[in-house]
Protein backbone atom coordinates (compact mmCIF):
# COMPACT_ATOMS: atom_id res chain seq x y z
CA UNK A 1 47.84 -9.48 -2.96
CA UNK A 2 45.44 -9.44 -5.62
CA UNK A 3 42.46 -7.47 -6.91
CA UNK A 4 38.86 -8.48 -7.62
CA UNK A 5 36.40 -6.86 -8.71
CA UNK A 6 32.66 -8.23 -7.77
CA UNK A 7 29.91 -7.54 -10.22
CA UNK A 8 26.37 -7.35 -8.88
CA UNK A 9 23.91 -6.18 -11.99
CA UNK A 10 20.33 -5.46 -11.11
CA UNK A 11 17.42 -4.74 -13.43
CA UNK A 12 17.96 -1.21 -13.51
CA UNK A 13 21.20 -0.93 -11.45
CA UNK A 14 24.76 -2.15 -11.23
CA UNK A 15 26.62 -2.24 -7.70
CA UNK A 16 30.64 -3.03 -7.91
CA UNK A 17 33.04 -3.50 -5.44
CA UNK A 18 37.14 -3.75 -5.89
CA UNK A 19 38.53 -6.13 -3.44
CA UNK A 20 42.46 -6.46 -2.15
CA UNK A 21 41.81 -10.34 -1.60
CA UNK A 22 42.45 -12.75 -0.12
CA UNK A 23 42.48 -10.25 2.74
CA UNK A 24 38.84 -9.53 1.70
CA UNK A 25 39.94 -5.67 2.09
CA UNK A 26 37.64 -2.74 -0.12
CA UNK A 27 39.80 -0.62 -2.33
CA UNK A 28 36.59 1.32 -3.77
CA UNK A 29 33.10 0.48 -4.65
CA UNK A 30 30.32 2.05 -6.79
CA UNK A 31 26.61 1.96 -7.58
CA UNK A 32 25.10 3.24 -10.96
CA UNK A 33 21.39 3.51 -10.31
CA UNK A 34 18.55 4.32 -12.52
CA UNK A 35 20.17 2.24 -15.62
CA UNK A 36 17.40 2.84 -18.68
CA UNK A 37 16.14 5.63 -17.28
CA UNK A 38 16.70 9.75 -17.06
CA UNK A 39 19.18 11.33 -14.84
CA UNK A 40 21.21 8.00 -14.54
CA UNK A 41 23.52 8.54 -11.40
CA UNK A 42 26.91 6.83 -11.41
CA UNK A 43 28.89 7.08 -7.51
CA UNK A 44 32.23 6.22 -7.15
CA UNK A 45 33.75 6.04 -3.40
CA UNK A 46 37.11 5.11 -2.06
CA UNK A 47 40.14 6.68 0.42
CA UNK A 48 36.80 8.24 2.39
CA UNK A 49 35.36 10.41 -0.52
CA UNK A 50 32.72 10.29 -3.12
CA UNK A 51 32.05 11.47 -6.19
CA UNK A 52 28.96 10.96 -8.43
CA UNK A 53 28.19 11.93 -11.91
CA UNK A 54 24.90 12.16 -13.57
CA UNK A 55 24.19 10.89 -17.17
CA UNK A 56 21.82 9.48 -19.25
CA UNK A 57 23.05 5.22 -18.99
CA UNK A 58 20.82 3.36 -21.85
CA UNK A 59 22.30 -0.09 -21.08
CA UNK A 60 24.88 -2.16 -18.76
CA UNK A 61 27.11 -2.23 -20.78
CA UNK A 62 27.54 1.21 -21.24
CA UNK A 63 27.41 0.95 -17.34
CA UNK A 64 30.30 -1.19 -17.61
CA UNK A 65 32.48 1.06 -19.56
CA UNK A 66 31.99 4.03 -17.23
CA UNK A 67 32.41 1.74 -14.12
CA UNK A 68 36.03 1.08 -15.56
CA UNK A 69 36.69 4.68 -16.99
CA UNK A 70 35.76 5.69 -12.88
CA UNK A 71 38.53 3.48 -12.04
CA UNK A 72 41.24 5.00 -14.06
CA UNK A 73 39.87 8.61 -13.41
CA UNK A 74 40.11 8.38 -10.03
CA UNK A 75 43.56 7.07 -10.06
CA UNK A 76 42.14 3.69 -8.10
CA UNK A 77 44.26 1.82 -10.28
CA UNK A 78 46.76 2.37 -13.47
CA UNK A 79 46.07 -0.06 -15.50
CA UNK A 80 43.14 -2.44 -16.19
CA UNK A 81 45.66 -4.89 -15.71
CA UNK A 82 46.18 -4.56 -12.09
CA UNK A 83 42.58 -6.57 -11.59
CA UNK A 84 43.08 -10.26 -11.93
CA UNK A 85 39.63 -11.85 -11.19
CA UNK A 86 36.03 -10.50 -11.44
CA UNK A 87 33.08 -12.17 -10.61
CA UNK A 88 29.76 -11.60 -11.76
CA UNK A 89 26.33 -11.69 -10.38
CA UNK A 90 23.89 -13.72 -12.48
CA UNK A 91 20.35 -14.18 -12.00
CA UNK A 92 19.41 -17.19 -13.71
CA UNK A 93 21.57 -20.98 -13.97
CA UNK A 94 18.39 -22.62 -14.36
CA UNK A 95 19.24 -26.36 -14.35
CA UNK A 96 22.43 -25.92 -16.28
CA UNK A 97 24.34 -24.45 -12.73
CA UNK A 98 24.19 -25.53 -9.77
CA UNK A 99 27.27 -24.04 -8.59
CA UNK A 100 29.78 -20.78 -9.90
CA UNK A 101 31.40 -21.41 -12.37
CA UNK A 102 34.52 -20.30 -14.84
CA UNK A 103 33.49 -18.30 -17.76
CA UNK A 104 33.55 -19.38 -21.11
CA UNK A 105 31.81 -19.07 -24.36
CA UNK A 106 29.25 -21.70 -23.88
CA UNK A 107 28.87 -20.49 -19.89
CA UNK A 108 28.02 -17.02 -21.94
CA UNK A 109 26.00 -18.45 -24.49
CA UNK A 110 23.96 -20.35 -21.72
CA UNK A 111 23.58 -17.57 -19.71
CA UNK A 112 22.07 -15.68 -22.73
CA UNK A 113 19.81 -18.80 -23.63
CA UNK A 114 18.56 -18.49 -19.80
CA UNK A 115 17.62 -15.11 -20.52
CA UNK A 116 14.03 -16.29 -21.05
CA UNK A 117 14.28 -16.63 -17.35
CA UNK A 118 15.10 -13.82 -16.26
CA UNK A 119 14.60 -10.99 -19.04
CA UNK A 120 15.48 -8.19 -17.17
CA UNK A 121 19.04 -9.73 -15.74
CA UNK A 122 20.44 -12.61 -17.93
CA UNK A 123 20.83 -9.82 -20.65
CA UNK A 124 22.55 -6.73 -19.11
CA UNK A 125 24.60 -9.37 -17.11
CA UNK A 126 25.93 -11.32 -20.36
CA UNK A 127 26.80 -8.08 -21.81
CA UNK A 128 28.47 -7.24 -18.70
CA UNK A 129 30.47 -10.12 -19.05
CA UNK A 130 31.49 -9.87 -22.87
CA UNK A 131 32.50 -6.43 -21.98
CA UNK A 132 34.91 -7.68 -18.89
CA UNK A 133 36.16 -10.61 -21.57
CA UNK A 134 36.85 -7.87 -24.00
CA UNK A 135 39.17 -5.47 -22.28
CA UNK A 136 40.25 -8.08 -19.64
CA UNK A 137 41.04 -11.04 -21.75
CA UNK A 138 43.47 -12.54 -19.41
CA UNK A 139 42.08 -12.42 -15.99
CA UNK A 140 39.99 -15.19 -13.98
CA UNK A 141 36.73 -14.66 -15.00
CA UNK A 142 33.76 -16.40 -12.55
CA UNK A 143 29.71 -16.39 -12.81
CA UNK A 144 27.77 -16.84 -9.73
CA UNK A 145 24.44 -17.74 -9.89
CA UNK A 146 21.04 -16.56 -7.91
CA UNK A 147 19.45 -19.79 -8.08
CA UNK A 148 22.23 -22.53 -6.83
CA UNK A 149 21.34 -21.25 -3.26
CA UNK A 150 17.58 -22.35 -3.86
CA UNK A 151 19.05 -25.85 -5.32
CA UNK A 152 17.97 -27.49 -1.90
CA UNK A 153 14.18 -26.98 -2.15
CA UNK A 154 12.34 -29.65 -2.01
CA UNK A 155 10.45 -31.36 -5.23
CA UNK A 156 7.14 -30.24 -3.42
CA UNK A 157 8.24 -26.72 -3.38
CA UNK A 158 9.82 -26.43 -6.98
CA UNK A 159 7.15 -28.09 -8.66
CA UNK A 160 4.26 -26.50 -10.40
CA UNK A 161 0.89 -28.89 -9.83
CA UNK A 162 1.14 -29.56 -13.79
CA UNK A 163 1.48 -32.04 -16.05
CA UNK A 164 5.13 -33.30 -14.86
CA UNK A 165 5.87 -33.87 -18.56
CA UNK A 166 6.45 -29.51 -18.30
CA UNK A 167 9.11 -30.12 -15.81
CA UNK A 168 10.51 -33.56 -17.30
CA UNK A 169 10.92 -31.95 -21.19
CA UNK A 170 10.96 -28.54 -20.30
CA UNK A 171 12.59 -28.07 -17.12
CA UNK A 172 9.11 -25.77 -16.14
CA UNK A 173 9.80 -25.37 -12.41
CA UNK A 174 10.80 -22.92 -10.03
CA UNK A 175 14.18 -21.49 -9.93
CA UNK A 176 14.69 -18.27 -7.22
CA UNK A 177 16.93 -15.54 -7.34
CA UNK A 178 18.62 -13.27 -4.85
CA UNK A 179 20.24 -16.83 -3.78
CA UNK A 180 23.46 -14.91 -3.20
CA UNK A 181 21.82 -12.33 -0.72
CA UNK A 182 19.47 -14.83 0.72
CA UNK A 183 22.86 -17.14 1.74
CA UNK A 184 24.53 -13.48 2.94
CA UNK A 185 21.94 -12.32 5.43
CA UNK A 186 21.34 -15.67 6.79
CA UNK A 187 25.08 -16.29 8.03
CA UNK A 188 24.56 -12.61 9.03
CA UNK A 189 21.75 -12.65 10.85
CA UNK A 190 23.09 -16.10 12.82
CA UNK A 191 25.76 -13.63 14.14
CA UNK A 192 23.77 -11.13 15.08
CA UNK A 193 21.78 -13.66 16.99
CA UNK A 194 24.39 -15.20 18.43
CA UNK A 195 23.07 -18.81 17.19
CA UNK A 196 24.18 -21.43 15.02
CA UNK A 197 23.03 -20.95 11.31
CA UNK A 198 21.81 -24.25 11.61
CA UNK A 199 19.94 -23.93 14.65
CA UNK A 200 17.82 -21.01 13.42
CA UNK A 201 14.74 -20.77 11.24
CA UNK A 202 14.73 -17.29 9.57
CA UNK A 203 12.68 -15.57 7.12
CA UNK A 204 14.62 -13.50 4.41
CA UNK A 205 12.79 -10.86 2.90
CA UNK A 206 15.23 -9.36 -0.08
CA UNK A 207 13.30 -5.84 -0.61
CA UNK A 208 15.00 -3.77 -3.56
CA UNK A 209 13.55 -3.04 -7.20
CA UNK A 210 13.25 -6.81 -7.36
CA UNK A 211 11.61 -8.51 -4.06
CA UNK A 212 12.26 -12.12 -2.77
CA UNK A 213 11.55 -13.65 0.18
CA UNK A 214 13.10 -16.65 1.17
CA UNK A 215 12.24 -19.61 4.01
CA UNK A 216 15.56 -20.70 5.39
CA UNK A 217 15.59 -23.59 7.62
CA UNK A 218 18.67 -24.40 8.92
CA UNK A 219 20.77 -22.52 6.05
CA UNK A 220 19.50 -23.84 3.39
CA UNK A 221 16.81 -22.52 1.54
CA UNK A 222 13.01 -24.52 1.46
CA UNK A 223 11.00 -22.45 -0.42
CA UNK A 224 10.90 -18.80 -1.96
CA UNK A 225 8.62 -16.09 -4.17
CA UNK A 226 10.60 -16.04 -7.26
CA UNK A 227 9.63 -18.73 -9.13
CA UNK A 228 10.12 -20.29 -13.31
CA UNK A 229 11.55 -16.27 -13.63
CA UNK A 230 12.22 -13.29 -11.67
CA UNK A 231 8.76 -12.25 -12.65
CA UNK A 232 7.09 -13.75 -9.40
CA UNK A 233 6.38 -13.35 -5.78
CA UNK A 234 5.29 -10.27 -4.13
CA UNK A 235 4.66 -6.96 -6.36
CA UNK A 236 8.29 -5.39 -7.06
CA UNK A 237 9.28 -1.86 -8.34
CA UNK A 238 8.29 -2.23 -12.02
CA UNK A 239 7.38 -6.06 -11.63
CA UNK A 240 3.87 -7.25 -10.86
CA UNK A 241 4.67 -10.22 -8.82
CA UNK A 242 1.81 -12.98 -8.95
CA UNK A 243 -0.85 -12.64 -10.83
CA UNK A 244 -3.95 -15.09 -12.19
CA UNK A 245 -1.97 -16.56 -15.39
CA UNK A 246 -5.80 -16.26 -17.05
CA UNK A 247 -4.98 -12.40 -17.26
CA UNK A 248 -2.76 -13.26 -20.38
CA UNK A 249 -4.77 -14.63 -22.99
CA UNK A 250 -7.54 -11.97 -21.66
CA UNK A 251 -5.72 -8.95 -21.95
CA UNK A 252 -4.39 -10.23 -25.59
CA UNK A 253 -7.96 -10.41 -26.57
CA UNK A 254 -9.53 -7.17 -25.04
CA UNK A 255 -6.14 -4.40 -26.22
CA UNK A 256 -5.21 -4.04 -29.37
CA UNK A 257 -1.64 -2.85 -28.55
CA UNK A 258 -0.66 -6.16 -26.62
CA UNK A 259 -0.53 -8.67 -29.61
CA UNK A 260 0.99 -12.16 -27.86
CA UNK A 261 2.31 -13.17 -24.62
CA UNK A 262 5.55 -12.02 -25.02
CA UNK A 263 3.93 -8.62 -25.31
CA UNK A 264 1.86 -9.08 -22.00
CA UNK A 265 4.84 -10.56 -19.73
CA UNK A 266 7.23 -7.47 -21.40
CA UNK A 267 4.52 -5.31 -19.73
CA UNK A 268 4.42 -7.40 -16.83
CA UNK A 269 8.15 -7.28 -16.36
CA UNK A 270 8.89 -3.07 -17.09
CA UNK A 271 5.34 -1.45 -17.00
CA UNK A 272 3.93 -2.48 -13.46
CA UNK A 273 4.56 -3.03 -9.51
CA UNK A 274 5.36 0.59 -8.16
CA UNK A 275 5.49 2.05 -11.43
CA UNK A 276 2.10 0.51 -13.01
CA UNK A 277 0.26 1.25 -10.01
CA UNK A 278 1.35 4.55 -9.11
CA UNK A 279 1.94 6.31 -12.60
CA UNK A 280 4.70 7.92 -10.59
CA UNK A 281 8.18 5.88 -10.37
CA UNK A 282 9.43 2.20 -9.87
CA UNK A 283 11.47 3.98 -6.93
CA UNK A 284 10.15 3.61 -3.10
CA UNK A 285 11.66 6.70 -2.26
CA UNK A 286 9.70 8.51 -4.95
CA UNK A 287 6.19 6.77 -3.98
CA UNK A 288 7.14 7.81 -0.33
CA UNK A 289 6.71 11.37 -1.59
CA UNK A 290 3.65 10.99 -3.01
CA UNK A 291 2.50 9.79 -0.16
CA UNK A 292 3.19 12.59 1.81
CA UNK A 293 1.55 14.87 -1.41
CA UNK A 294 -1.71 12.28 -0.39
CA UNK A 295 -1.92 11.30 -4.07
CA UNK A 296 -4.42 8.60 -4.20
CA UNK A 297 -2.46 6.45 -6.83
CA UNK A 298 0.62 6.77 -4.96
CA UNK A 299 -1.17 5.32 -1.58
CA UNK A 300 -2.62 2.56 -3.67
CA UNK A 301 0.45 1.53 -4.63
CA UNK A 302 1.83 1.71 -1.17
CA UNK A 303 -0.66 -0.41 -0.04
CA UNK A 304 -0.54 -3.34 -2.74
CA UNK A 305 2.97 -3.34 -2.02
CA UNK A 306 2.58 -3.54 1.88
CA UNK A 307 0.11 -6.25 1.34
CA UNK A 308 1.58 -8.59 -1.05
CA UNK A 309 4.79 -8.62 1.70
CA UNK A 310 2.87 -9.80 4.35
CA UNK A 311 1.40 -12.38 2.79
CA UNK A 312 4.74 -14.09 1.52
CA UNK A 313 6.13 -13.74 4.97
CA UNK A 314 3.01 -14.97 6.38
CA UNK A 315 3.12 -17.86 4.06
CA UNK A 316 6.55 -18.88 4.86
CA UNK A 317 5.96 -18.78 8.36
CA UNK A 318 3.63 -21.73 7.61
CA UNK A 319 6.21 -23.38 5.70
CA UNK A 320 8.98 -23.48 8.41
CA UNK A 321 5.99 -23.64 10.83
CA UNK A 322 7.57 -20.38 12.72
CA UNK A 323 10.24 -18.49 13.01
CA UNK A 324 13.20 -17.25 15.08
CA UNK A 325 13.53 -14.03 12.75
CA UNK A 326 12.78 -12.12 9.86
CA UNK A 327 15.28 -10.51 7.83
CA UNK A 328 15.14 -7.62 6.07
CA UNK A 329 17.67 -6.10 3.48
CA UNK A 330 18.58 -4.64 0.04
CA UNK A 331 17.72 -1.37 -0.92
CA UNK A 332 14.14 -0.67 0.15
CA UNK A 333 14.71 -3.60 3.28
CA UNK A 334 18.03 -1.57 4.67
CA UNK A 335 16.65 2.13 3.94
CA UNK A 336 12.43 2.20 4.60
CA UNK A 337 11.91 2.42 7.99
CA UNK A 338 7.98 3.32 7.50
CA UNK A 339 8.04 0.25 4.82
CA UNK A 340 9.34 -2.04 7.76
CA UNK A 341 6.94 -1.07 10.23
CA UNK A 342 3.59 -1.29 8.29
CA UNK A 343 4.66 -4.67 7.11
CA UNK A 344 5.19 -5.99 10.83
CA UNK A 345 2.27 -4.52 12.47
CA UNK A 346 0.42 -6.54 10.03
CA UNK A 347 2.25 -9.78 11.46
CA UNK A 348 1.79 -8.80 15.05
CA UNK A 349 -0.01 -11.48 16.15
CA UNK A 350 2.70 -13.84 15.55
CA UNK A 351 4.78 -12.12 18.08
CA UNK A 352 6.66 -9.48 16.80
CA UNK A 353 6.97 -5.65 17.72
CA UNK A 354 9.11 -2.98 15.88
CA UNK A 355 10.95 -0.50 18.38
CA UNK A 356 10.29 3.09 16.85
CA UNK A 357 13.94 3.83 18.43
CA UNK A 358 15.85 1.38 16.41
CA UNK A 359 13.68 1.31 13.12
CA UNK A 360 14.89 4.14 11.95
CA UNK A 361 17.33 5.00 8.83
CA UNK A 362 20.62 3.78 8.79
CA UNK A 363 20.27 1.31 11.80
CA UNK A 364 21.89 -2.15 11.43
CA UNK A 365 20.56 -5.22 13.86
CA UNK A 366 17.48 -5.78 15.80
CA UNK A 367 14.76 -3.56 15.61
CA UNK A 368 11.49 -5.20 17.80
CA UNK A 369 11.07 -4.70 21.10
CA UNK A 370 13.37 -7.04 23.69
CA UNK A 371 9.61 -9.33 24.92
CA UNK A 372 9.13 -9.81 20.99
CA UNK A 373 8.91 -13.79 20.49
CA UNK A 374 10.17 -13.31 16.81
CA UNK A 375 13.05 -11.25 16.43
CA UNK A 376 13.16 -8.59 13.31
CA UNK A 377 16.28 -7.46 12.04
CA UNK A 378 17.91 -5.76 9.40
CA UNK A 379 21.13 -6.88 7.88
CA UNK A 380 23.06 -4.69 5.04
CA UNK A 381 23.43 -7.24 2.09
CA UNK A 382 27.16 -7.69 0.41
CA UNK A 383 26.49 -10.20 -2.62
CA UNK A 384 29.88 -8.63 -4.02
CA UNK A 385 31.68 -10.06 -1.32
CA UNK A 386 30.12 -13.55 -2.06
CA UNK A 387 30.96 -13.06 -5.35
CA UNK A 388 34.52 -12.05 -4.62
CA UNK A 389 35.11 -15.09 -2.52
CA UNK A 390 33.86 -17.37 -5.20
CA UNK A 391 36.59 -16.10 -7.63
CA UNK A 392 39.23 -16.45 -5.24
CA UNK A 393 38.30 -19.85 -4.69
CA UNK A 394 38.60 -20.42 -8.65
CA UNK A 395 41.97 -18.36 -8.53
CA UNK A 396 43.61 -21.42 -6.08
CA UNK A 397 41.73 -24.10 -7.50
């Protein structure tokens, strides 16, 4: 028996899980939240208790070195040396990966070029890994990538209607993310159906402080909202999702304090979605407050939010020309009941009902009503268990 640990670094969060493999078995896992900002929360659980500190986390790597401090503190293990593999979580492989792979300095140094793909992940997860490679030197070290999962869309869907010379020099097309919890939910949701993966057509909606949704036909992945970066799709929690790409060179024009793109896309990227919108938090549980306070920016935010769902699920029903399900999960998916149910009562006519018995918090599995045509479900995501599995694979290979 060995131990793994799976890495899974968000934008503002960093989930890890310590596996007995190959017997796939959870020895303790963790979740620091609310990385960058106040009242950082870092929650250790294993052998049925928890614990969880609150401090002030600037960066992930700092987040690193308390996630292995935990593990000491708690007496979860002696010595670092006692974990043999980790595997992390990254968002962008562009066109270099196509597949995990073993880490390395150029696999570092090209996940840190990709960062222009994914500026709010490439970064924290590179340090992430420099920090592993630093006080585990010796152990098997993998990368898994959000965007290998989306390496079977076709041209038509990952190519922008540009000049092709974009994609041709420049590799300009669209990448994903969330590949790894896309792939998860899927085989999940087969189960739960009681179908072959590759009978089914499902929908994928990945709903945390980034939001994805994915058209899975089959298994494999034909289209989805995250595009050249993380930056697009529907509006996320401090994301803006799509917008008219004319908005850059007007805003640059018209305010002083934004003084290129890089400036406008930064703002794009940290300063909107949820947080822009509302003036309150990037955090759905947060906005859900203010709704119940009835404040006005709060609700508006709600309701961009709402919208811009149902219209990527909407669209990707076009694109797999129906569906046998829609799956929700991550953070907001697995935990917002009220977030579930406005989104599918907007999609009604297509055959779908949401059971007010089952949508509720903490439920796992179906939640429309037995005559619904399309089938809504939600499936807890485990990306570290993907990501486990990978480096066990490089471990006997």
């Amino acid at each position: 028996m060995t131990k793994t640990i799976a890495i899974n670094a968000g934008s503002s969060s960093l989930k890890w899980q310590l596996y007995e493999m190959p017997d796939e078995v959870v020895i303790a896992k963790g979740l620091i939240e609310r990385i960058g900002l106040k009242d950082s929360r870092s929650t250790v659980k294993f052998n049925g208790t928890s614990d969880t500190q609150t401090l002030d986390i600037v960066d992930h790597t700092q987040a690193v070195t308390i996630l292995l401090e935990d593990l000491k503190r708690h007496g979860i293990i002696e010595d670092y040396d006692e974990i043999t593999g980790v595997g992390h979580r990254v968002v962008a492989g562009g066109e270099y990966f196509k597949k995990s792979a073993l880490v390395t300095e150029e696999v570092i140094e090209q996940v840190e070029e990709l960062s222009l793909l994914a500026p709010l992940h490439n970064p924290g997860a590179a340090a992430g890994i420099r920090a592993f490679r630093e006080i585990l030197p010796d152990i098997v070290s993998v990368v898994v990538f959000d965007t290998s999962f989306h390496t079977t869309m076709p041209r038509h869907a990952y190519l922008y209607p540009i000049p092709q010379k974009y994609y041709q020099k420049y590799k300009v097309r669209k990448y994903g993310a969330h590949g790894t919890s896309h792939k998860y939910v899927a085989q999940e949701a087969a189960k739960m159906l009681g179908r072959p993966l590759e009978e089914l057509k499902l929908i994928t909606a990945h709903v945390g402080n980034g939001v994805s949704v994915t058209a899975n036909y089959h298994g494999e992945s034909m289209d989805t909202s995250m595009g050249f970066t993380p930056l697009a799709g529907p509006m996320m929690g401090t994301r803006s999702g799509d917008i008219d790409p004319a908005i850059i060179p007007y805003l640059i024009a018209q305010d002083p304090e934004l003084k290129d793109a890089a400036d406008v896309v930064d703002m794009l990227n940290k300063q909107s979605g949820l947080l822009g919108v509302s003036g309150i938090s990037s955090d759905m549980r947060d906005i859900e407050d203010g709704l119940q306070r009835h404040d006005p920016n709060a609700v508006l935010a709600y309701n961009i939010f709402i919208d811009r769902l149902k219209k990527f699920i909407g669209q990707y029903l076009a694109v797999l020309n129906g569906a046998d399900a829609i799956v929700f999960t991550a953070g907001m998916g697995e935990n917002a009941p009220m977030m579930r149910q406005d989104i599918i009562q907007g999609l009604s006519w297509f055959g779908m009902e949401i059971d007010p018995a089952k949508n509720v918090f903490g439920h796992v599995g179906e939640i429309t009503t037995p005559d619904s045509r399309v089938k809504v479900l939600v499936v807890p995501t485990d990306e570290e268990l993907m990501i486990a599995r990978d480096v066990e694979f490089f471990k006997n290979n």
